[in-house]
C-alpha atoms as a PDB file:
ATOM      1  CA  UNK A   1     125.456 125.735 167.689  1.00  0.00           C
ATOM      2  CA  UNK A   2     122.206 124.727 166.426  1.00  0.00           C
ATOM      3  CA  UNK A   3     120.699 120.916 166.963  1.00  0.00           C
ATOM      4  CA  UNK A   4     119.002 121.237 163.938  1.00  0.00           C
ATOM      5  CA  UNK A   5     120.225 118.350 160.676  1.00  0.00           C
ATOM      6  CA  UNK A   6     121.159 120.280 157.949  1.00  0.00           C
ATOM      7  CA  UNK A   7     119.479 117.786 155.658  1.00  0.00           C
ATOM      8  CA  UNK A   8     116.467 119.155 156.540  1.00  0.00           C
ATOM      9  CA  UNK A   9     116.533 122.736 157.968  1.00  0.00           C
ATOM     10  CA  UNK A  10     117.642 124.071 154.791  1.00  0.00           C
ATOM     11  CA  UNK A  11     115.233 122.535 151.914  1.00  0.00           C
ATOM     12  CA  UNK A  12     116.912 124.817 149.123  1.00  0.00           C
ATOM     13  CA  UNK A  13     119.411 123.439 146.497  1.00  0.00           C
ATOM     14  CA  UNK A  14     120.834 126.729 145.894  1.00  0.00           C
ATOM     15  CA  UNK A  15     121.776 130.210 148.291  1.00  0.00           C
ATOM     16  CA  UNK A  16     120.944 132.605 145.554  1.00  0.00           C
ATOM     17  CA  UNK A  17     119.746 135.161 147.569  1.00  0.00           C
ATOM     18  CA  UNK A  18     118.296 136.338 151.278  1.00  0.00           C
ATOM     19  CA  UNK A  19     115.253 136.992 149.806  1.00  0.00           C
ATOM     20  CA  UNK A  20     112.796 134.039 150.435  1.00  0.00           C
ATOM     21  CA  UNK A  21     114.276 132.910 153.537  1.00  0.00           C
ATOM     22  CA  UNK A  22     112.769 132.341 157.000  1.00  0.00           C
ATOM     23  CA  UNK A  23     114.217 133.581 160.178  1.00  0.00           C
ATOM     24  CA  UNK A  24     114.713 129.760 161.334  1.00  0.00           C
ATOM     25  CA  UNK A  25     116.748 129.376 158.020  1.00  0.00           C
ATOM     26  CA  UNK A  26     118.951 132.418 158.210  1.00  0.00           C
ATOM     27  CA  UNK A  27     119.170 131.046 162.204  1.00  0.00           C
ATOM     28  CA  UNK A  28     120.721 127.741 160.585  1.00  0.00           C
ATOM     29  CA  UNK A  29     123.425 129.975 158.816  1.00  0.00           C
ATOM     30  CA  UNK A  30     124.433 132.038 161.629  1.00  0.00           C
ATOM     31  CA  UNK A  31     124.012 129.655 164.414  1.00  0.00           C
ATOM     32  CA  UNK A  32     126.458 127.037 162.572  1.00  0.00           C
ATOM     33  CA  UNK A  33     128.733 129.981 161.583  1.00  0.00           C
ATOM     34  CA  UNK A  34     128.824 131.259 165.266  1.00  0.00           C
ATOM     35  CA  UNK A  35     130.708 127.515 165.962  1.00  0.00           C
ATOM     36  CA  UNK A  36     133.515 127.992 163.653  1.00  0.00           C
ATOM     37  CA  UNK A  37     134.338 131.625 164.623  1.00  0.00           C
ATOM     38  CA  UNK A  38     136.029 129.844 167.327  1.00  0.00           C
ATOM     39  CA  UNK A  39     137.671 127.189 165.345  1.00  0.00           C
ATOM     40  CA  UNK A  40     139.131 129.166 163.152  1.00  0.00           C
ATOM     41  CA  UNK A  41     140.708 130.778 166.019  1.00  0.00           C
ATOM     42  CA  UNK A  42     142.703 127.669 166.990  1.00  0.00           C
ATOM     43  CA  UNK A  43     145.854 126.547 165.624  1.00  0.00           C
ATOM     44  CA  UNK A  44     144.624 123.381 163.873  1.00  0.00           C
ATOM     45  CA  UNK A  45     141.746 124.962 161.939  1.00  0.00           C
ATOM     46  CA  UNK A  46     141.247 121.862 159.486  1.00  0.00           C
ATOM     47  CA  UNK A  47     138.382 119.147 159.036  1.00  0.00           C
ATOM     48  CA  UNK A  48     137.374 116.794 156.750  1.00  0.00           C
ATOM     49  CA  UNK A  49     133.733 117.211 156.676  1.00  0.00           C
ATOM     50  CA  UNK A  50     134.158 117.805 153.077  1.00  0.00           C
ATOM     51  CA  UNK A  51     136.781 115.862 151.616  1.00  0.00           C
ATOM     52  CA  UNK A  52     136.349 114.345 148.630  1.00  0.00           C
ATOM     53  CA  UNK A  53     134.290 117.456 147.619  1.00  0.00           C
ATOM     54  CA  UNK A  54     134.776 119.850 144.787  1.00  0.00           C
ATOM     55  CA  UNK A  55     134.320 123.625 145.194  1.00  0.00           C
ATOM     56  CA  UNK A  56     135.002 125.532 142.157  1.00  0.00           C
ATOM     57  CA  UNK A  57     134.688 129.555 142.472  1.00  0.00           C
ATOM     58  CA  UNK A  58     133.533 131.148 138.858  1.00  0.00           C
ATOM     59  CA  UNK A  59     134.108 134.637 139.578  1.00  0.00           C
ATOM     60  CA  UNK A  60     133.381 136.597 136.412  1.00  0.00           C
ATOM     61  CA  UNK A  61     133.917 139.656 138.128  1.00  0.00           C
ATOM     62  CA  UNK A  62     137.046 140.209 140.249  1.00  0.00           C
ATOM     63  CA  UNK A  63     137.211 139.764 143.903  1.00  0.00           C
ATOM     64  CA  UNK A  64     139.937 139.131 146.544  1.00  0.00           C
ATOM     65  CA  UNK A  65     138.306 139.334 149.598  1.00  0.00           C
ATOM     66  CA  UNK A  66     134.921 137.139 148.501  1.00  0.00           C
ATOM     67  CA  UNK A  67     137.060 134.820 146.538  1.00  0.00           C
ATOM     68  CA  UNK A  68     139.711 134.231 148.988  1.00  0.00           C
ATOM     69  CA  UNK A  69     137.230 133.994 151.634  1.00  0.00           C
ATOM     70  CA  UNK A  70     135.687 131.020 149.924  1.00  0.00           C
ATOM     71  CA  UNK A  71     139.112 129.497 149.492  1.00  0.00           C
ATOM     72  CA  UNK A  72     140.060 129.445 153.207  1.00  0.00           C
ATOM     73  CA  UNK A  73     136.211 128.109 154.556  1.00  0.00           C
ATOM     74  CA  UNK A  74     136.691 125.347 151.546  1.00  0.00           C
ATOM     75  CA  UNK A  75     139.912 124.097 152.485  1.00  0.00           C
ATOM     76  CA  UNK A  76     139.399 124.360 156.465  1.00  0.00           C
ATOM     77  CA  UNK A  77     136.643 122.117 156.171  1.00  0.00           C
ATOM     78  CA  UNK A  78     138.576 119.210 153.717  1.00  0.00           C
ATOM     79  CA  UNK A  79     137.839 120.061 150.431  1.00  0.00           C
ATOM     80  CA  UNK A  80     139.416 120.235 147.393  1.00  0.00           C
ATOM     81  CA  UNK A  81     138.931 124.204 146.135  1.00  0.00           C
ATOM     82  CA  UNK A  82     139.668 125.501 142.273  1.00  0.00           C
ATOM     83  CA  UNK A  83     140.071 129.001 140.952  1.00  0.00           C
ATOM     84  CA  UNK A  84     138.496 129.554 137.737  1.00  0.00           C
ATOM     85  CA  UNK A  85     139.681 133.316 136.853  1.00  0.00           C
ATOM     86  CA  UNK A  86     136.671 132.608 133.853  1.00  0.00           C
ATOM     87  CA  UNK A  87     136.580 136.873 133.171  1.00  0.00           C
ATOM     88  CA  UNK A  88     139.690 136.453 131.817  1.00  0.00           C
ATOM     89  CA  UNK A  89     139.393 133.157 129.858  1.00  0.00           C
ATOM     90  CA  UNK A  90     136.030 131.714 128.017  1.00  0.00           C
ATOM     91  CA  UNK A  91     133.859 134.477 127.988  1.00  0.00           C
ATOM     92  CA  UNK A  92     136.705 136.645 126.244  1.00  0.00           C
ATOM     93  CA  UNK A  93     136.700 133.751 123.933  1.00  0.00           C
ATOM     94  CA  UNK A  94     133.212 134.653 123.305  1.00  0.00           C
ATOM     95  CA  UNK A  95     131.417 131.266 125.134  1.00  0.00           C
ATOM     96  CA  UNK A  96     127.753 132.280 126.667  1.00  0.00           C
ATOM     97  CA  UNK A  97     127.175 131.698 130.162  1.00  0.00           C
ATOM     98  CA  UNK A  98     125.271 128.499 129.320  1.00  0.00           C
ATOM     99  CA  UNK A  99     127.806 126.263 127.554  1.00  0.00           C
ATOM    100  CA  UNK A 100     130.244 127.723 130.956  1.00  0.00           C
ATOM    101  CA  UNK A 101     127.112 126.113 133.053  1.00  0.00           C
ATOM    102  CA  UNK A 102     127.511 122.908 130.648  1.00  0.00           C
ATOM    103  CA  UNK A 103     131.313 123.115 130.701  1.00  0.00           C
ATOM    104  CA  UNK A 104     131.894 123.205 134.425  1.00  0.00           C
ATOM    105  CA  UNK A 105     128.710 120.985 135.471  1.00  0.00           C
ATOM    106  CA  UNK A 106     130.694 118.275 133.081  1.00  0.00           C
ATOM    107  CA  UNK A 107     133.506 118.203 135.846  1.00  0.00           C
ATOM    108  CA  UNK A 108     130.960 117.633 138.515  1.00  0.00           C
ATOM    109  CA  UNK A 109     131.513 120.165 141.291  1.00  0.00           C
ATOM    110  CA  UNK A 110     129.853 119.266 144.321  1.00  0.00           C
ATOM    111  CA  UNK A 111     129.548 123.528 144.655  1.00  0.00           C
ATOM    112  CA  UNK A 112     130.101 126.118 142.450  1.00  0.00           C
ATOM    113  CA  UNK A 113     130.193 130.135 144.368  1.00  0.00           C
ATOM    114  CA  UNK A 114     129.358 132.452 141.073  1.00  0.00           C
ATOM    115  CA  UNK A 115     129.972 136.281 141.021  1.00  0.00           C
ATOM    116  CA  UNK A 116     128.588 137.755 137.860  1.00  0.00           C
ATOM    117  CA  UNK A 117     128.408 141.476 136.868  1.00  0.00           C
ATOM    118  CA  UNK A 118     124.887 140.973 135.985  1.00  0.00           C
ATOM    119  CA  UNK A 119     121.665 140.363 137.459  1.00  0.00           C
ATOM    120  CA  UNK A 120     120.272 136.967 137.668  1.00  0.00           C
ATOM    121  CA  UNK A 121     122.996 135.069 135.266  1.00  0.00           C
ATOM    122  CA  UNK A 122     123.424 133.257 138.894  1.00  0.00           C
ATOM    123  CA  UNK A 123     120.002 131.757 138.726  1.00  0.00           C
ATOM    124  CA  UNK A 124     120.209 131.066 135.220  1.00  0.00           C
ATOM    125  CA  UNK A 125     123.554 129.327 135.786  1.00  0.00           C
ATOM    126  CA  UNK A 126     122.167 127.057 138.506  1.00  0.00           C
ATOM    127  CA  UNK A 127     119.471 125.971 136.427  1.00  0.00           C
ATOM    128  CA  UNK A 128     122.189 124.176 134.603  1.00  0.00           C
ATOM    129  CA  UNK A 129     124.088 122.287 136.907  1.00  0.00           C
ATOM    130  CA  UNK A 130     123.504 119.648 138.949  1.00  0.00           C
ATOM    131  CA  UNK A 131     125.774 120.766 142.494  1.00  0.00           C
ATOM    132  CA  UNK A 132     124.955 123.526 144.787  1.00  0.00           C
ATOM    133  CA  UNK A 133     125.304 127.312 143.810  1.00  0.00           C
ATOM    134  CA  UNK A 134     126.418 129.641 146.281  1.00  0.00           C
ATOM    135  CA  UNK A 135     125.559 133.753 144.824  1.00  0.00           C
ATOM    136  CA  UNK A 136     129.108 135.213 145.820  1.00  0.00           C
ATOM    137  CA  UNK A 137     126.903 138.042 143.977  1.00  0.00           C
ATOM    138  CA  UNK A 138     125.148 139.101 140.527  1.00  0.00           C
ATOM    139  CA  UNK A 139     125.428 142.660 139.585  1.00  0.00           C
ATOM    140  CA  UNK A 140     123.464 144.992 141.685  1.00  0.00           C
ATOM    141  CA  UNK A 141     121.132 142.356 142.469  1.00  0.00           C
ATOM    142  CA  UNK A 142     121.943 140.148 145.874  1.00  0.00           C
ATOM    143  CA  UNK A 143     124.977 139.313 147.692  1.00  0.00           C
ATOM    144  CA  UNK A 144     123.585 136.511 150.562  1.00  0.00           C
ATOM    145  CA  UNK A 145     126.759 135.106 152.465  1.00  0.00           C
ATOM    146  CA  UNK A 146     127.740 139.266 153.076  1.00  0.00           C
ATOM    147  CA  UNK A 147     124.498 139.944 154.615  1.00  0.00           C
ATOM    148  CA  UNK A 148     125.117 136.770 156.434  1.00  0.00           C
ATOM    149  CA  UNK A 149     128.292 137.758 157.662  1.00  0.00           C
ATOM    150  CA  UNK A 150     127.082 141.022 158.741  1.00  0.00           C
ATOM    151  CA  UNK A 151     124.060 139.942 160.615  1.00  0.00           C
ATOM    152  CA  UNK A 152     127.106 137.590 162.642  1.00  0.00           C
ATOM    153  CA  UNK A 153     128.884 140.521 163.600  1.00  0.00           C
ATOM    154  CA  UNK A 154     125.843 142.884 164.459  1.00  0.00           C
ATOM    155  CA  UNK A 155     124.528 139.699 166.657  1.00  0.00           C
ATOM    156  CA  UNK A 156     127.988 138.504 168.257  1.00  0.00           C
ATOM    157  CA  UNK A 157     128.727 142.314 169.266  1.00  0.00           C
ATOM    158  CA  UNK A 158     124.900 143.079 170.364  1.00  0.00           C
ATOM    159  CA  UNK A 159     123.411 140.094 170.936  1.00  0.00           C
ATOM    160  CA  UNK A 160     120.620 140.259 168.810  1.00  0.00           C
ATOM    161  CA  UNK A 161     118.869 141.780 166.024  1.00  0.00           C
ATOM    162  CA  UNK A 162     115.130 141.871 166.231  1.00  0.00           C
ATOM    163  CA  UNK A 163     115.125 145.633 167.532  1.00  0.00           C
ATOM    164  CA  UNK A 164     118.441 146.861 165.810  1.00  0.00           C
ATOM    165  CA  UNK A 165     118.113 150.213 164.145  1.00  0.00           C
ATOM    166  CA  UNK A 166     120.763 149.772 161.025  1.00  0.00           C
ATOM    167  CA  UNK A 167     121.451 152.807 158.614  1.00  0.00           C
ATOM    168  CA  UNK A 168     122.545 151.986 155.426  1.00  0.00           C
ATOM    169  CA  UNK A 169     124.230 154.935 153.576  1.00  0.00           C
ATOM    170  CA  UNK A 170     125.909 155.506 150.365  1.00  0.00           C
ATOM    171  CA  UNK A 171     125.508 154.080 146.686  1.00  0.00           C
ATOM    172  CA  UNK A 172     122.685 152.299 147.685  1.00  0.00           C
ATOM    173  CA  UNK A 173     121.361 152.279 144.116  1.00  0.00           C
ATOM    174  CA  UNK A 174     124.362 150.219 143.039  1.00  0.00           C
ATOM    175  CA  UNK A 175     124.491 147.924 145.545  1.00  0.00           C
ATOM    176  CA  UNK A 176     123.588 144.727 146.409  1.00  0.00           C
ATOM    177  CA  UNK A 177     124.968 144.388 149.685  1.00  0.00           C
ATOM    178  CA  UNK A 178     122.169 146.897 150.373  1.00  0.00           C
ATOM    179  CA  UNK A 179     119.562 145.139 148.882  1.00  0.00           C
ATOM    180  CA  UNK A 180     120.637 141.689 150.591  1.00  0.00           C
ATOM    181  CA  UNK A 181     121.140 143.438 153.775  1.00  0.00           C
ATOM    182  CA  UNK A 182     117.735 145.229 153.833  1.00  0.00           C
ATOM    183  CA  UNK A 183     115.709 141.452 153.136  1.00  0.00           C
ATOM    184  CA  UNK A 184     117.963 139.437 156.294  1.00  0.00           C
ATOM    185  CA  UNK A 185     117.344 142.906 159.025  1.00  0.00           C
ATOM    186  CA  UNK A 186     113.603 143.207 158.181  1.00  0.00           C
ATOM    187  CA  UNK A 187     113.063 138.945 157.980  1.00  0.00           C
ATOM    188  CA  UNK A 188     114.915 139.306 161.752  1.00  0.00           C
ATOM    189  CA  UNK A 189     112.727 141.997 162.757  1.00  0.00           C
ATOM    190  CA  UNK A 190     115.476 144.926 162.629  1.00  0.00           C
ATOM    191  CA  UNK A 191     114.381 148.224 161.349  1.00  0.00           C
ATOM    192  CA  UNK A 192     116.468 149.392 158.454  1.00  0.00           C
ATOM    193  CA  UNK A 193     117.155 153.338 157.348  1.00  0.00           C
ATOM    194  CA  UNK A 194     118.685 154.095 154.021  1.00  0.00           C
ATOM    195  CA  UNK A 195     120.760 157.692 153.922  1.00  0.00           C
ATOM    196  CA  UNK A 196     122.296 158.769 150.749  1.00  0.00           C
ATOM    197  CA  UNK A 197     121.577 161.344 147.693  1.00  0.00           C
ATOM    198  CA  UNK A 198     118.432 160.804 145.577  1.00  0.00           C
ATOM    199  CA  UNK A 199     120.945 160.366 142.781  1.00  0.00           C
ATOM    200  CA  UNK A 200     121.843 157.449 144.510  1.00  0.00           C
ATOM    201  CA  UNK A 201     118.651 155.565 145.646  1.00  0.00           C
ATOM    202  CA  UNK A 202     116.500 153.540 143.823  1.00  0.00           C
ATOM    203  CA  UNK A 203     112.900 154.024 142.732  1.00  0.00           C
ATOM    204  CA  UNK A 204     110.230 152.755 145.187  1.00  0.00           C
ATOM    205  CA  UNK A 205     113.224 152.254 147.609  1.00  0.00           C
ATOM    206  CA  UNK A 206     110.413 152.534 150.584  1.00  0.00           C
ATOM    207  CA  UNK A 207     108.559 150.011 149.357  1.00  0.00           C
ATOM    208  CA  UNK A 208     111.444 147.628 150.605  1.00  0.00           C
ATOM    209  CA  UNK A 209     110.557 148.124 153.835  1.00  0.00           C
ATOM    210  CA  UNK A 210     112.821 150.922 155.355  1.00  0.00           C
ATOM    211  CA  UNK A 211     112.759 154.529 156.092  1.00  0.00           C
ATOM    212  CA  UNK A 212     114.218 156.867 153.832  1.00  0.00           C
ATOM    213  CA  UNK A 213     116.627 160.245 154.723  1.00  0.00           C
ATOM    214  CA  UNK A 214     118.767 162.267 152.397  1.00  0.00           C
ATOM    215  CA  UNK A 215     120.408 163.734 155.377  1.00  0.00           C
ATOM    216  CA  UNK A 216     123.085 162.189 157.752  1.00  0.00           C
ATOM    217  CA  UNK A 217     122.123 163.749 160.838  1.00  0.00           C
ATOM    218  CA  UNK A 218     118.625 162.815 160.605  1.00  0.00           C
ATOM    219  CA  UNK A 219     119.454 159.606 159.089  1.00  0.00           C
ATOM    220  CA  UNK A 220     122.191 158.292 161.653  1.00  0.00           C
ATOM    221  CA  UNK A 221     119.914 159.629 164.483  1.00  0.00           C
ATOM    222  CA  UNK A 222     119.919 157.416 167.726  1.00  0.00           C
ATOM    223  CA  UNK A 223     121.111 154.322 165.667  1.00  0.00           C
ATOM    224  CA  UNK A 224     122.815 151.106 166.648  1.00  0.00           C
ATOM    225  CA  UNK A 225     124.328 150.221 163.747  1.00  0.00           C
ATOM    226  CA  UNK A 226     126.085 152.516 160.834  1.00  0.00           C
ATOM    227  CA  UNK A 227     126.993 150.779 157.524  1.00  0.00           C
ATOM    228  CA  UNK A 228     128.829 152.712 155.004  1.00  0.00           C
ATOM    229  CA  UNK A 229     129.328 151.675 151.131  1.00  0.00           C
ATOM    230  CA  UNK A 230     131.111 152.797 148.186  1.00  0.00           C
ATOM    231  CA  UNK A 231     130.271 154.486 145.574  1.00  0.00           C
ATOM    232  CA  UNK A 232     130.390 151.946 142.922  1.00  0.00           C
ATOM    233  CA  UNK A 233     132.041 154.118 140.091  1.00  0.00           C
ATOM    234  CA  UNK A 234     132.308 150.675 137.919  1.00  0.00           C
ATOM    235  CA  UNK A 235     128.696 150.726 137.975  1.00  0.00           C
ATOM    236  CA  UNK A 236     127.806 154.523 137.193  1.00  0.00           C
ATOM    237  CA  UNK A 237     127.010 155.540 133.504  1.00  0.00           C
ATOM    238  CA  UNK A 238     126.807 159.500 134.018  1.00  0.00           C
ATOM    239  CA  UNK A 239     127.415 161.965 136.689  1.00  0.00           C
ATOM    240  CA  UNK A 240     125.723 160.943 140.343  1.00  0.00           C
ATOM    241  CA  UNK A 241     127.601 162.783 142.393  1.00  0.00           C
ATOM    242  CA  UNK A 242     129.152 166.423 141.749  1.00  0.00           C
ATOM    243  CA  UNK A 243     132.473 165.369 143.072  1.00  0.00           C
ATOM    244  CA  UNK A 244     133.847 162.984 145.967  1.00  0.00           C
ATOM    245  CA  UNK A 245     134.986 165.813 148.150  1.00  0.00           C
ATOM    246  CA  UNK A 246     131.641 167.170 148.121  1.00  0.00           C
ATOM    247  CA  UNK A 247     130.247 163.492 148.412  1.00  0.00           C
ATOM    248  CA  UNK A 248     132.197 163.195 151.337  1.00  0.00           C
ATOM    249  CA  UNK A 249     131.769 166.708 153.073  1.00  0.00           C
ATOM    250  CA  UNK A 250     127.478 165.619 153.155  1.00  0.00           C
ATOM    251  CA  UNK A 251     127.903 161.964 153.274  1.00  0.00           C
ATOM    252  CA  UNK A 252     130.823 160.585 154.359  1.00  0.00           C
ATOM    253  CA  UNK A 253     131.568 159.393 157.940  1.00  0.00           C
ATOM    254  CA  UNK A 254     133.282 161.123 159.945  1.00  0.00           C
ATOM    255  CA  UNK A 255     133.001 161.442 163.979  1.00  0.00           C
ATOM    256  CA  UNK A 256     130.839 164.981 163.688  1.00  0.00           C
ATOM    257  CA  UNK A 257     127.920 162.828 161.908  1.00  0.00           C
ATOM    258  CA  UNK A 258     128.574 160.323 164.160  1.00  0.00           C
ATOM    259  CA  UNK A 259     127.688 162.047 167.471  1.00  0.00           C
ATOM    260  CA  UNK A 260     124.392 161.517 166.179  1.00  0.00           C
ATOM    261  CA  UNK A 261     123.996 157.909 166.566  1.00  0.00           C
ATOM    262  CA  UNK A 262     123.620 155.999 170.104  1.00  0.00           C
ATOM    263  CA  UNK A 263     127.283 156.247 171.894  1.00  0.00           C
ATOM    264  CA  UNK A 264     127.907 152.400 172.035  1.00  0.00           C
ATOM    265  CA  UNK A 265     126.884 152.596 167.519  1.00  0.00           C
ATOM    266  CA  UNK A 266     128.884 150.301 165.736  1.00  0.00           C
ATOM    267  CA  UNK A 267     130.515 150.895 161.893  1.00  0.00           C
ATOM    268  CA  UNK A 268     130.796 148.572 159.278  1.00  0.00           C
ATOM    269  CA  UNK A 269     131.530 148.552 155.744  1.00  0.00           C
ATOM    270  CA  UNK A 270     131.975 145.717 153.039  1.00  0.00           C
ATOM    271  CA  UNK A 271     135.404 147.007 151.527  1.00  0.00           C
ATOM    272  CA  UNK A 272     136.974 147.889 149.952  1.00  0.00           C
ATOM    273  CA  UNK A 273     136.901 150.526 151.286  1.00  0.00           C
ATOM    274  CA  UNK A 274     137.414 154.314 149.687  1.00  0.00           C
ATOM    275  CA  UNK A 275     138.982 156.044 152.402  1.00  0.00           C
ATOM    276  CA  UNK A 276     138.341 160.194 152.311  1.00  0.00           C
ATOM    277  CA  UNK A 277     135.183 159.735 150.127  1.00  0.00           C
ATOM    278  CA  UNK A 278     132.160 157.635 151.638  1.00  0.00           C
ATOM    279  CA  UNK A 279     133.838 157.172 155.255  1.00  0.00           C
ATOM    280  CA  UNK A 280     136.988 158.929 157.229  1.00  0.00           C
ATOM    281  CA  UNK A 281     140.030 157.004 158.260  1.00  0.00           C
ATOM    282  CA  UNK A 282     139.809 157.827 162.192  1.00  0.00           C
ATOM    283  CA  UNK A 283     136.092 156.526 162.084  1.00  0.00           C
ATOM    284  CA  UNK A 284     137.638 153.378 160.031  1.00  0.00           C
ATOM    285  CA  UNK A 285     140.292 152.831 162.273  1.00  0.00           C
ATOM    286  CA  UNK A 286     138.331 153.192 165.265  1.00  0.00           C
ATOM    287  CA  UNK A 287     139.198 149.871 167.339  1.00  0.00           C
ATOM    288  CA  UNK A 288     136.569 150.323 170.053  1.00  0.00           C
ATOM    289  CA  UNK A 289     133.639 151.084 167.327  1.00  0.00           C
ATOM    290  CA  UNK A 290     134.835 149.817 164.081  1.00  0.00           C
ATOM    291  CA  UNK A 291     133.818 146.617 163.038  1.00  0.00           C
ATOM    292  CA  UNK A 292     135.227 146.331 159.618  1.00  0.00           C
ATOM    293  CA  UNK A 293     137.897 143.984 160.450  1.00  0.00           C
ATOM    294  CA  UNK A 294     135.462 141.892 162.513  1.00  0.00           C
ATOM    295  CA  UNK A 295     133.312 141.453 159.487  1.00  0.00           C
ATOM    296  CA  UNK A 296     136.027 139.683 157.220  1.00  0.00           C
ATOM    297  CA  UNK A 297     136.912 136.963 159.991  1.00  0.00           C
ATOM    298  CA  UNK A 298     132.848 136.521 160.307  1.00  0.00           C
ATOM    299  CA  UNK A 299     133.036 135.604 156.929  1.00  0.00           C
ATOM    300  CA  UNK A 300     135.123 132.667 156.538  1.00  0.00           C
ATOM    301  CA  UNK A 301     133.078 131.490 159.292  1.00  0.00           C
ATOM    302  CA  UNK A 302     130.004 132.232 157.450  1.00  0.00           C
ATOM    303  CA  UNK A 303     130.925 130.982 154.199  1.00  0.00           C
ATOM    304  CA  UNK A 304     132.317 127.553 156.025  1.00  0.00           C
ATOM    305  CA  UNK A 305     128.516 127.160 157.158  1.00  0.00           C
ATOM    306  CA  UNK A 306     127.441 127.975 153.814  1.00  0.00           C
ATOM    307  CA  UNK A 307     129.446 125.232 152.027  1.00  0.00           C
ATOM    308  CA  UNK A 308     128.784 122.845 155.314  1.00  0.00           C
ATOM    309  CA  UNK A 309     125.393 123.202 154.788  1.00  0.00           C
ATOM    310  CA  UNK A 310     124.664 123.188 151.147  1.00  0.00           C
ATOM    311  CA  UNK A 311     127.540 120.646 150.076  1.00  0.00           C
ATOM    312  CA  UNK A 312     126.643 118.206 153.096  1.00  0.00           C
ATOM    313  CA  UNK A 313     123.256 117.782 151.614  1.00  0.00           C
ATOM    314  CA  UNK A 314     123.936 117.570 147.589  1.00  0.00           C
ATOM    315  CA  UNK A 315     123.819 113.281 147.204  1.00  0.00           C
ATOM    316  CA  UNK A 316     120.118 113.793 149.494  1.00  0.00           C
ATOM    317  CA  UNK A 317     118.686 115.914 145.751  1.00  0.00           C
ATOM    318  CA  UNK A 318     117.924 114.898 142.467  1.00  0.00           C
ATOM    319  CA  UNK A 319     119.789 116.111 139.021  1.00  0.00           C
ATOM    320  CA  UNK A 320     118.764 118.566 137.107  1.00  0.00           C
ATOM    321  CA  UNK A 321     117.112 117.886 134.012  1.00  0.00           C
END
């Protein structure tokens, strides 16, 4: 674990995004992480670092796996953790975002993890409250604490990741675990590919800093790391692929693409997972190579460094105006 004082390592009020941040700060997050992978492991996982704190998580999008992750690294470290299932409350009442941001600041959460379908109502939301916002992630915009987690697992299973080469392939237009993941590998000095359709990649992807293929085989070619995502239908106005079988038969995951990658590559994906269509279920399942499962304990860990970090340091700031 890292020597370093929280207090003043991490000079941000807010974890909005990976974008911005230095290596030594993204360090502090996986180096303090990296202790409580093996506290968690233990049978008495609880502290009190944080009792007599409030974390509320304001998901107005549903999630199970962010949300609940939240809920386990906020009650492992002492504090007291509400559910506010607000897509299916106030803002089918009609409230705007900002009297939520005045409603919930009124209870005075010491942290308050957002997940909002669109991009940047997280920032606007923490410009309205006085505790630490954690981006649990805004549309296809950023996702932080999963790029977080997933730089964890690449390092704890490699042992670095200045040097990594990590293909990213799927819906990368969509996706914000792309986009988050791209800004921590090329801050830590990895190099990043992106493989999917054109249909599927933004403009100007290259001028994010990574190398381009529309082809698996060239695109997984001598790499370290593979991470697959979903196609994010929820997201998709119009026709991007011609169908999933044919997704799957150019882009999906199966060992044949594989071969192409180092032997010792590693596979991860965010989940949920769509099983058949962006990645197959003997690659998935694939104990010596699969990392999937590997990812969600990383994240409690992660997300317990997160709130140790950013809640530890909230009576050290001013309120907002």
């Amino acid at each position: 674990m890292q020597d370093a004082d929280p207090d003043t390592a991490f000079r941000h009020r807010h974890l909005l995004g990976i974008e911005g941040l230095s290596p030594a700060e993204i360090e502090l997050f996986l180096d303090l992480a990296d202790s409580y992978v093996e506290l968690n492991r233990q049978a008495d996982k609880k502290r009190s670092l944080l009792r007599g704190r409030t974390l509320i998580n304001c998901f107005f999008e549903n999630s199970t796996r962010t949300r609940t992750s939240f809920e386990v690294a906020g009650k492992r470290l002492g504090a007291d953790v509400v559910n506010m299932a607000v897509a299916v409350s106030s803002m089918v009442k009609g409230e705007t975002l900002i009297d939520t941001a005045m409603t919930l600041n009124a209870m005075h959460p010491d942290v308050l993890v957002v997940r909002h379908p669109e991009s940047g109502a997280v920032q606007l939301l923490s410009e309205k409250v006085d505790g630490a916002v954690i981006n649990a992630g805004d549309g296809s915009h950023e996702h932080p604490t999963q790029a977080l987690l997933d730089a964890l697992t690449m390092r704890r299973r490699k042992g670095r990741l200045t040097g990594l080469v990590v293909a990213i392939c799927g819906d990368i237009l969509h996706s914000r675990v792309a986009r988050s993941n791209i800004a921590l590998l090329n801050t830590m000095g990895a190099r990043v590919r992106v493989v999917a359709p054109r249909t599927l990649l933004p403009a100007a992807i290259e001028r994010l800093g990574v190398e381009v293929h529309h082809d698996m085989n060239a695109g997984l070619a001598d790499v370290d790391i593979v991470m697959m995502l979903r196609l994010q239908s929820e997201r998709m106005h119009g026709s991007f692929v011609p169908s999933t079988r044919e997704y799957f038969h150019f882009f999906g995951l199966d060992y044949d693409k594989l071969r192409r990658a180092k032997p010792d590559a590693l596979i991860m994906h965010p989940g949920p997972m769509n099983r058949g269509v962006e990645i197959g279920s003997e690659v998935a399942d694939d104990i010596d190579r699969s990392l999937i499962r590997e990812q969600v304990e990383m994240g409690v860990a992660v997300r317990m460094a997160c709130l140790e970090i950013l809640a530890g340091r909230r009576s050290n700031l001013p309120p907002v105006s």
